[in-house]
PDB file of N, CA and C in Angstrom:
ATOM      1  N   UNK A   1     -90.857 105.426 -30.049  1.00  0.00           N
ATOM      2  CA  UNK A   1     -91.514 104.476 -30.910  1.00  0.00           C
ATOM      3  C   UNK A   1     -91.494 103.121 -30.214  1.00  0.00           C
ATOM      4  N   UNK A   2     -92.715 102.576 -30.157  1.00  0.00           N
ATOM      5  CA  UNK A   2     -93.204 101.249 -29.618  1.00  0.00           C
ATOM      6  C   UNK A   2     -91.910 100.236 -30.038  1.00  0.00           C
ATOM      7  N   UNK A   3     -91.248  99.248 -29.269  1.00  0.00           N
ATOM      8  CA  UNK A   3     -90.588  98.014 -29.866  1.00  0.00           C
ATOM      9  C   UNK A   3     -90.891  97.277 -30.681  1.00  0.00           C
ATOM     10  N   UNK A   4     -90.394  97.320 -32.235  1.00  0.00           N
ATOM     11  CA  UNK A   4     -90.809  96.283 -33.401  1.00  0.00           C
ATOM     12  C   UNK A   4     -91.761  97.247 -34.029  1.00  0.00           C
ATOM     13  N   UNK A   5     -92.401  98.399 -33.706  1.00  0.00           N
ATOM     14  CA  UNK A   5     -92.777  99.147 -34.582  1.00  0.00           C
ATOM     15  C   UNK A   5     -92.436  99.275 -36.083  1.00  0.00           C
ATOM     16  N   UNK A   6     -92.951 100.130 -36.687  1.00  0.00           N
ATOM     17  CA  UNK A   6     -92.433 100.034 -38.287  1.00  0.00           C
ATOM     18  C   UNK A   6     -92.002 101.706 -38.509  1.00  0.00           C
ATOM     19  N   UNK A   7     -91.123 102.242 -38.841  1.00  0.00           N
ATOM     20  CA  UNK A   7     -90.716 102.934 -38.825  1.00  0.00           C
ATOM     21  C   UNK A   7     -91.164 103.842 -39.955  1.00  0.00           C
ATOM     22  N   UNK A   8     -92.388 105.111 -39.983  1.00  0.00           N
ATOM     23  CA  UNK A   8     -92.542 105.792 -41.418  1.00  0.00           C
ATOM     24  C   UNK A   8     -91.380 106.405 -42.340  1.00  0.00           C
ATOM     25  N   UNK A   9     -90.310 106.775 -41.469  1.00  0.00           N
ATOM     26  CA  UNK A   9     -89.225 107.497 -42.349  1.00  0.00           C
ATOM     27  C   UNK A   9     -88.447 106.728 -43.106  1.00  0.00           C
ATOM     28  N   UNK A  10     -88.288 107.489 -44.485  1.00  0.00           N
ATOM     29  CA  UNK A  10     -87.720 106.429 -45.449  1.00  0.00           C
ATOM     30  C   UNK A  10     -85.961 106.247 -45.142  1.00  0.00           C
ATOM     31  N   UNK A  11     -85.791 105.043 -45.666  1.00  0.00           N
ATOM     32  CA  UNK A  11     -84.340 104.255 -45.557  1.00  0.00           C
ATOM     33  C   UNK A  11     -83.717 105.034 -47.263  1.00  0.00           C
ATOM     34  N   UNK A  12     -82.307 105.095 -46.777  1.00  0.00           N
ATOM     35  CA  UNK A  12     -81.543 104.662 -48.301  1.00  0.00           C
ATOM     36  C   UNK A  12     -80.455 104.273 -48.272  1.00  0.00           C
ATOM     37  N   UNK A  13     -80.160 104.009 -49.371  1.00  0.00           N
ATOM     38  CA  UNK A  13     -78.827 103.151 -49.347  1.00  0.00           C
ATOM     39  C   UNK A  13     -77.939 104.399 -49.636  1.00  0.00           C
ATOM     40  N   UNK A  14     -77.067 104.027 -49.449  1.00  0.00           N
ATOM     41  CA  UNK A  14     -75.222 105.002 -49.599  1.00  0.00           C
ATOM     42  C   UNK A  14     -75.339 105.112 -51.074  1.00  0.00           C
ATOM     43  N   UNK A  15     -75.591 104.428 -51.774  1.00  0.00           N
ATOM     44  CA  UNK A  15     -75.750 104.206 -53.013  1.00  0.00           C
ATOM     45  C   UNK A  15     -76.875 105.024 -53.876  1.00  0.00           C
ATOM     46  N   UNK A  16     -77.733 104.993 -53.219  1.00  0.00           N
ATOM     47  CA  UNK A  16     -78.977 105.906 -53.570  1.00  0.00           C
ATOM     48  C   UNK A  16     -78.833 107.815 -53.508  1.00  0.00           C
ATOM     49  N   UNK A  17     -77.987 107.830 -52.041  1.00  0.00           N
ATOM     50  CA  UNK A  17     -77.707 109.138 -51.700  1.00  0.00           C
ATOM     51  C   UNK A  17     -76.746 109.410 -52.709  1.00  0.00           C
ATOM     52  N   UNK A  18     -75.516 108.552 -53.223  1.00  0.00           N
ATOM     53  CA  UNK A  18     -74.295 109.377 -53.857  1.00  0.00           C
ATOM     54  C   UNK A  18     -75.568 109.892 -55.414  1.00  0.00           C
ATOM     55  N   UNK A  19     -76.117 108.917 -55.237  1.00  0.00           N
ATOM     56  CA  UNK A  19     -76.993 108.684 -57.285  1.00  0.00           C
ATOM     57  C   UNK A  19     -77.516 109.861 -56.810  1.00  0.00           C
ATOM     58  N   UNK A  20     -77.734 110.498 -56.165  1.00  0.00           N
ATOM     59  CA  UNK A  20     -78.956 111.896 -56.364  1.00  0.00           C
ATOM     60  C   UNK A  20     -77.868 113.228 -56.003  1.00  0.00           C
ATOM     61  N   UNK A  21     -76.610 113.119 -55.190  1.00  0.00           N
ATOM     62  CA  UNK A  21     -76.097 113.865 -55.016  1.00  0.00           C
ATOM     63  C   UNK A  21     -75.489 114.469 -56.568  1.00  0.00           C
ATOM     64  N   UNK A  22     -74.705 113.019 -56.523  1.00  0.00           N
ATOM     65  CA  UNK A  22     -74.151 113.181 -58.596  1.00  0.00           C
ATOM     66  C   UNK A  22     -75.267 113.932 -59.289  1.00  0.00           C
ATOM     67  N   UNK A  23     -76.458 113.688 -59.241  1.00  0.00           N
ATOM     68  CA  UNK A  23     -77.191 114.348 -60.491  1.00  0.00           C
ATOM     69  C   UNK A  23     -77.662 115.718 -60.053  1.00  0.00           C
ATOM     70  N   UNK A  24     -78.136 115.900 -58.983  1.00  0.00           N
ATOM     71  CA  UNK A  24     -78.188 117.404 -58.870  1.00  0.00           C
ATOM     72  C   UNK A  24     -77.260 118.035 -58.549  1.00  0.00           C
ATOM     73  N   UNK A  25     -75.797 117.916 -58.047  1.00  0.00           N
ATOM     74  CA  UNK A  25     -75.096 118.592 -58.356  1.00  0.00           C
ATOM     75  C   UNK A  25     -74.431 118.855 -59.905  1.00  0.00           C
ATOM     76  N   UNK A  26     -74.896 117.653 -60.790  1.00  0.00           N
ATOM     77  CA  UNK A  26     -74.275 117.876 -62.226  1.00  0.00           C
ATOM     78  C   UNK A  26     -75.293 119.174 -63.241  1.00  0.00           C
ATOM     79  N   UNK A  27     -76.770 118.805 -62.508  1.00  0.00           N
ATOM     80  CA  UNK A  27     -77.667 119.719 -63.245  1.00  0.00           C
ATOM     81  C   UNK A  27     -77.353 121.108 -62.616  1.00  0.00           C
ATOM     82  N   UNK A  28     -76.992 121.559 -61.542  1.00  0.00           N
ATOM     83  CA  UNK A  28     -76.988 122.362 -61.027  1.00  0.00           C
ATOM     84  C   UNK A  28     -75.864 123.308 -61.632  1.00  0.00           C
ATOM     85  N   UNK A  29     -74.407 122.613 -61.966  1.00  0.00           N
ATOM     86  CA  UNK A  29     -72.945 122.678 -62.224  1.00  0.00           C
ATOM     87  C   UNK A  29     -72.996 123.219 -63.873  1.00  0.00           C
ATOM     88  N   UNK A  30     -73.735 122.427 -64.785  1.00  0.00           N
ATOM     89  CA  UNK A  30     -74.337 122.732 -66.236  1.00  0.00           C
ATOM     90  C   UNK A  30     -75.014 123.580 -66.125  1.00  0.00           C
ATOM     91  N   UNK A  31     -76.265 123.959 -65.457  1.00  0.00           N
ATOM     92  CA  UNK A  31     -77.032 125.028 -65.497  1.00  0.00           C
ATOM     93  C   UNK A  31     -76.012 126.345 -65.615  1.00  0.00           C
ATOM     94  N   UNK A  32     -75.647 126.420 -64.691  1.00  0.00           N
ATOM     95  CA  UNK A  32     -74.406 127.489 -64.288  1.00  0.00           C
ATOM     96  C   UNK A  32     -73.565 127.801 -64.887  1.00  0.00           C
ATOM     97  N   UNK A  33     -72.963 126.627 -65.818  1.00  0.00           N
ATOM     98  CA  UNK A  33     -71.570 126.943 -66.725  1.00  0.00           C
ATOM     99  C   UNK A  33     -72.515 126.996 -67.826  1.00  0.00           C
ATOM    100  N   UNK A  34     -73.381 126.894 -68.214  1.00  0.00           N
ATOM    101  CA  UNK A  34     -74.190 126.869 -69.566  1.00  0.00           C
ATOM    102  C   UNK A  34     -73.592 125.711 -70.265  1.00  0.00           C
ATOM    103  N   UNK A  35     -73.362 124.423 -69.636  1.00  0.00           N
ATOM    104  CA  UNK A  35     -72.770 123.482 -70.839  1.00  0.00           C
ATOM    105  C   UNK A  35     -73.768 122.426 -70.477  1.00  0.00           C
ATOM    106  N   UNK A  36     -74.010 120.993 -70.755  1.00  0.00           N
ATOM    107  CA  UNK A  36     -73.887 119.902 -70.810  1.00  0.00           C
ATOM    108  C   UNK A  36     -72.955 118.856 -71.069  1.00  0.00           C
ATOM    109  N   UNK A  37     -73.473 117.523 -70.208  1.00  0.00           N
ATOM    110  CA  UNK A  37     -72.390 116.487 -70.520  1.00  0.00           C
ATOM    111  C   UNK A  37     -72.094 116.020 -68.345  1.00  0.00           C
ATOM    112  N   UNK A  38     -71.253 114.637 -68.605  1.00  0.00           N
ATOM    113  CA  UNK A  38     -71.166 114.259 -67.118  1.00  0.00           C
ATOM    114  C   UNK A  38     -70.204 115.263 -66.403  1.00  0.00           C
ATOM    115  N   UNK A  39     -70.340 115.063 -65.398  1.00  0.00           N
ATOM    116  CA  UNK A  39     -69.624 116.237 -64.553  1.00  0.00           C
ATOM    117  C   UNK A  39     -68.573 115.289 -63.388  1.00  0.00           C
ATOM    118  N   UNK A  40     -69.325 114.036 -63.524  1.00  0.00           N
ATOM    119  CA  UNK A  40     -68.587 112.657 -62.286  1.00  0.00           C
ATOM    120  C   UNK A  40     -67.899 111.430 -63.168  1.00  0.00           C
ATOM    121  N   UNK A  41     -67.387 110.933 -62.409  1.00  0.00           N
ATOM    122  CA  UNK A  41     -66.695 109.797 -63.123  1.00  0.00           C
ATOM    123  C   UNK A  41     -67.732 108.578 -62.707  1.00  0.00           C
ATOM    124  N   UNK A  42     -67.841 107.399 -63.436  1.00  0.00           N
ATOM    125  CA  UNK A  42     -68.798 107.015 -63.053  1.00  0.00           C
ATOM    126  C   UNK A  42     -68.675 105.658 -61.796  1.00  0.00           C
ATOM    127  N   UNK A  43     -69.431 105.116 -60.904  1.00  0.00           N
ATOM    128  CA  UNK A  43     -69.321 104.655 -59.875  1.00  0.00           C
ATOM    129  C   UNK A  43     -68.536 105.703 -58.424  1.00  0.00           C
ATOM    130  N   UNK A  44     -68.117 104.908 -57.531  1.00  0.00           N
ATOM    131  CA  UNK A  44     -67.188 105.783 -56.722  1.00  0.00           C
ATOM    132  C   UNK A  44     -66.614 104.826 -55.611  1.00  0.00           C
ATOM    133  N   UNK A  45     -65.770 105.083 -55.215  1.00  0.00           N
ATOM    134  CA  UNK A  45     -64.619 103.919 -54.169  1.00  0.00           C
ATOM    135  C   UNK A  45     -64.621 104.211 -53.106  1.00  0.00           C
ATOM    136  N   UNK A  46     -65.809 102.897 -52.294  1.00  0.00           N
ATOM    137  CA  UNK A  46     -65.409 103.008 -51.155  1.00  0.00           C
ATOM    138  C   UNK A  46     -64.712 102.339 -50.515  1.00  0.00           C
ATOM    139  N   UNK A  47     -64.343 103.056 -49.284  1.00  0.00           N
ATOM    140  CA  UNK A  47     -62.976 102.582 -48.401  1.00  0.00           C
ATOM    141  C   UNK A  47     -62.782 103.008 -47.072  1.00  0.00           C
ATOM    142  N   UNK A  48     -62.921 102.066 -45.983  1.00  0.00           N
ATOM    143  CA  UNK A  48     -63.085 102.519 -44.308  1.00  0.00           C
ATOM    144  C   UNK A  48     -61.340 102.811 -44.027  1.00  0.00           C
ATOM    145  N   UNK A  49     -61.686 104.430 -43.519  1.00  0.00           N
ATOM    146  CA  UNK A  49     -60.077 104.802 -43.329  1.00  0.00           C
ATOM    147  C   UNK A  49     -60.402 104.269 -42.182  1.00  0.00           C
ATOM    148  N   UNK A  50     -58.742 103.590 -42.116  1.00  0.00           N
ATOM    149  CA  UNK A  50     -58.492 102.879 -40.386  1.00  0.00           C
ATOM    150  C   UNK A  50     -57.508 103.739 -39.713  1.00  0.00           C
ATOM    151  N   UNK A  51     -56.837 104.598 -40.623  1.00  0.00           N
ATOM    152  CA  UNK A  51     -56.012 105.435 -38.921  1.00  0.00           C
ATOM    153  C   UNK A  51     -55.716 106.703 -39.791  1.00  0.00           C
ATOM    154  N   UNK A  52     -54.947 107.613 -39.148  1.00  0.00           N
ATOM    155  CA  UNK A  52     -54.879 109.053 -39.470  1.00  0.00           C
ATOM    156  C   UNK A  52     -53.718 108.903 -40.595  1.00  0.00           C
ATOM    157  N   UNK A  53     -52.920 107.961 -41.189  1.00  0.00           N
ATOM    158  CA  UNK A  53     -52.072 108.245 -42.222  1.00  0.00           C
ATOM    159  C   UNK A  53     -53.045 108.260 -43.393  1.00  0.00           C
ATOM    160  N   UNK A  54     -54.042 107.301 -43.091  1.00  0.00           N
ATOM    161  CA  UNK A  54     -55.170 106.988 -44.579  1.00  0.00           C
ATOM    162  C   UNK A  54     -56.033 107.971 -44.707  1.00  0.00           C
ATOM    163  N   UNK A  55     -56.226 108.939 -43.452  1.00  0.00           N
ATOM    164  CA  UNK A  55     -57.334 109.558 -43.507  1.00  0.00           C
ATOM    165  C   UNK A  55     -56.225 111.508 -43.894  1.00  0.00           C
ATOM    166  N   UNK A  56     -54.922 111.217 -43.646  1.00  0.00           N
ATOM    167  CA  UNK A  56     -54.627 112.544 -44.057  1.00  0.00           C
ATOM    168  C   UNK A  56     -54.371 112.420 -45.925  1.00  0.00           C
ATOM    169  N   UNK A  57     -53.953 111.016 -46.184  1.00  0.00           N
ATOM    170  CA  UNK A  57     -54.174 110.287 -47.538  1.00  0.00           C
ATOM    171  C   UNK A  57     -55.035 110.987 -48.277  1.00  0.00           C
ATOM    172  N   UNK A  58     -56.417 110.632 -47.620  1.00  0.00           N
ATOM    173  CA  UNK A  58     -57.586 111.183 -48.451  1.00  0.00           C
ATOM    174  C   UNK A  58     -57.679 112.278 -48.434  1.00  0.00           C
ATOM    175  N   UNK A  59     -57.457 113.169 -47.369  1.00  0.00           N
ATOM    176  CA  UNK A  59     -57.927 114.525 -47.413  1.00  0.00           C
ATOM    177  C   UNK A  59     -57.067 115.432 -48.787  1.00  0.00           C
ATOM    178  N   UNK A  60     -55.299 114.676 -48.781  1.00  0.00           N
ATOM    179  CA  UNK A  60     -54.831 115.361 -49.857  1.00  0.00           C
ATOM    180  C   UNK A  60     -54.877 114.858 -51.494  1.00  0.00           C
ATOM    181  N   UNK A  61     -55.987 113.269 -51.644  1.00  0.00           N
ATOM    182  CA  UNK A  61     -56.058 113.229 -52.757  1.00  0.00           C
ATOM    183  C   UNK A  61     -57.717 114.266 -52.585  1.00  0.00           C
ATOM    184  N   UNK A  62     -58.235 114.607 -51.999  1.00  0.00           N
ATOM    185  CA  UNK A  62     -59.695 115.088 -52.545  1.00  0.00           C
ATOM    186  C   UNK A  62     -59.027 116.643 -52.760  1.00  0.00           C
ATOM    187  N   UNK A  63     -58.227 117.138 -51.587  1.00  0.00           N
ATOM    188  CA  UNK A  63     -58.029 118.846 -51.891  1.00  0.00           C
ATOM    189  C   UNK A  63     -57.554 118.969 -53.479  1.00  0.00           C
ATOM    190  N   UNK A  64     -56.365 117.615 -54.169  1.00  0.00           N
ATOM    191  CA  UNK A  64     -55.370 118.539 -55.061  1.00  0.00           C
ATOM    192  C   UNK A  64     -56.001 117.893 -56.474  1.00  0.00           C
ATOM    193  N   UNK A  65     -57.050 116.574 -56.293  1.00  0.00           N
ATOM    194  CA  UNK A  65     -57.632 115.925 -57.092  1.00  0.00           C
ATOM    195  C   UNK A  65     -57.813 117.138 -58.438  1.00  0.00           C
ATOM    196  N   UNK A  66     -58.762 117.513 -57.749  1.00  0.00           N
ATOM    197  CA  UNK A  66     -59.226 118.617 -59.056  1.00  0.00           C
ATOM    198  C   UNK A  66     -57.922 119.205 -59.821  1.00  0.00           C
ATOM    199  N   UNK A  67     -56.600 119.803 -59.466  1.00  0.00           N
ATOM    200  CA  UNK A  67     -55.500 119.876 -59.874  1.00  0.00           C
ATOM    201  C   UNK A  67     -55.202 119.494 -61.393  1.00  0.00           C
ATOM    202  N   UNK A  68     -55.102 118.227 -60.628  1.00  0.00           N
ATOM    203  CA  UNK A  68     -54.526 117.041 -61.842  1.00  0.00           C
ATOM    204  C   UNK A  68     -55.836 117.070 -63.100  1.00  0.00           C
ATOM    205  N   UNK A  69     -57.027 117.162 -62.659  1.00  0.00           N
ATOM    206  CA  UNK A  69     -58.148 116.997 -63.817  1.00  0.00           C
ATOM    207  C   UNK A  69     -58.250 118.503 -64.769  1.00  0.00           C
ATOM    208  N   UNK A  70     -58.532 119.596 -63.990  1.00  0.00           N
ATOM    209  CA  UNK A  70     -57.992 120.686 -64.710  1.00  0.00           C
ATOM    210  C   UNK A  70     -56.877 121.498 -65.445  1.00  0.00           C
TER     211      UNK A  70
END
């Protein structure tokens, strides 16, 4: 692509991607269990892991997360 061109492929924000992930995975999740109602908590926290204690951090609040909610 030419320099300063305009680029056809669309942009999104981080923000845009989580908003569509949340909803089709919630329609998808209801369809399936036959229920309705939210399936996410609402917003979500972000946070740049800076070294491997924060990043093994996260890995064991996302594995046992569900745990504690069920």
């Amino acid at each position: 692509m030419p320099k300063g061109a305009a680029s056809s492929a669309p942009t999104f924000a981080l923000a845009d991607v989580v908003r569509a992930f949340k909803s089709t995975s919630t329609l998808a999740v209801n369809r399936s269990l036959g229920r309705a109602g939210p399936l996410w908590q609402r917003n979500y926290y972000e946070h740049v892991i800076r070294d491997v204690r924060e990043l093994e951090a996260s890995r064991d609040y996302v594995i046992h997360n569900p745990e504690t909610v069920l």
